[in-house]
Protein backbone atom coordinates (compact mmCIF):
# COMPACT_ATOMS: atom_id res chain seq x y z
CA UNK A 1 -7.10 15.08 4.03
CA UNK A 2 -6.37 11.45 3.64
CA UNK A 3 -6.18 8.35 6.43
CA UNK A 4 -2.96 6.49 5.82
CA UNK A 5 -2.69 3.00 7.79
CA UNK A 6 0.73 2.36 9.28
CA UNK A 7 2.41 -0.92 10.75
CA UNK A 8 5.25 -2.15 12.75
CA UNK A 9 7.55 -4.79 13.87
CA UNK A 10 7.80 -5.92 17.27
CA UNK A 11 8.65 -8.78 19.12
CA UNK A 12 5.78 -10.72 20.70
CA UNK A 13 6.51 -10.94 24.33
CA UNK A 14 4.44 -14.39 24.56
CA UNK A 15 7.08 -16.65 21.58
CA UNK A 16 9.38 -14.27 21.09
CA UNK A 17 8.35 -14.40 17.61
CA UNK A 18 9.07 -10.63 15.62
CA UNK A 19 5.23 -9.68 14.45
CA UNK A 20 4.05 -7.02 12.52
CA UNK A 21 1.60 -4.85 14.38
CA UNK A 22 -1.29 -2.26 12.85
CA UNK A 23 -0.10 1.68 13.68
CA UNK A 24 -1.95 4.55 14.23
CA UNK A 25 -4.08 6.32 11.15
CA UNK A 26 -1.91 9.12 9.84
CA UNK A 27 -3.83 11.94 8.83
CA UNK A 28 -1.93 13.84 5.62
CA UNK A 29 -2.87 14.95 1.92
CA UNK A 30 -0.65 12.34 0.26
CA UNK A 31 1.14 9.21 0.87
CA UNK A 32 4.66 10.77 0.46
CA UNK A 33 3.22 12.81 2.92
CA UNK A 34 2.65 10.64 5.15
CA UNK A 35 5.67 8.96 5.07
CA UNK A 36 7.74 11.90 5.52
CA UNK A 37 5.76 12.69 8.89
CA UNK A 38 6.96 8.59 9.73
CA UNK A 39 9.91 9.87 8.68
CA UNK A 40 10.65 12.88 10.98
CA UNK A 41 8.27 11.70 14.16
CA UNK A 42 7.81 7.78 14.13
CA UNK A 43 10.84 6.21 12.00
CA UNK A 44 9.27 2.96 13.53
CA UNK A 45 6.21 2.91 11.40
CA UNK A 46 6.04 1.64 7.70
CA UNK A 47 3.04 3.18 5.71
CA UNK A 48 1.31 0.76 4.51
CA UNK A 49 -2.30 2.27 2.49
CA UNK A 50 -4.55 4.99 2.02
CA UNK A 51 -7.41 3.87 4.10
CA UNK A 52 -10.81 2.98 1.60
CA UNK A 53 -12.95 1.60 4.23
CA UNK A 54 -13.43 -0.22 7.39
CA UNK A 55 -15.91 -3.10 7.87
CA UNK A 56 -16.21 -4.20 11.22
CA UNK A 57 -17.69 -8.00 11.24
CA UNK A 58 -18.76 -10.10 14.36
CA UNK A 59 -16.57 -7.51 16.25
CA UNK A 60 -13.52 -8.08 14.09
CA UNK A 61 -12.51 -4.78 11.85
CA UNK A 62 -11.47 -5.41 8.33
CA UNK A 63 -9.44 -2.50 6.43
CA UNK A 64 -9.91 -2.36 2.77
CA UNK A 65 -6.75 -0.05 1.89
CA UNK A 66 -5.35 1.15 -1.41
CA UNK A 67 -1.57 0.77 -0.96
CA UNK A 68 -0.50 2.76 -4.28
């Protein structure tokens, strides 16, 4: 199984300002996959990468993604 990052839209309640936010990891064999479970259970998320790494630096994680 693969780790698929996932983002969203939402307004930020400080300026009003629509952001876009990091999801949850979906966990799923492909990337159609794993937009099809977005699909059916979280129509909010966007899929955005199959996740390659994470490097976490000074306490600030980086996501190196391949986004197909």
């Amino acid at each position: 199984m693969n780790l698929y990052l996932t983002e969203f839209l939402a307004k930020d309640l400080f300026d009003g300002e629509l952001k876009t936010y990091a999801g949850p990891r979906i966990e799923a064999p492909s990337f159609r996959m794993a937009e099809e479970y977005c699909s059916n259970f979280h129509p909010y998320l966007r899929v955005i990468g199959k996740l390659e790494a994470e490097i976490v630096d000074d306490g600030v994680i980086h996501y190196n993604f391949n986004d197909n």
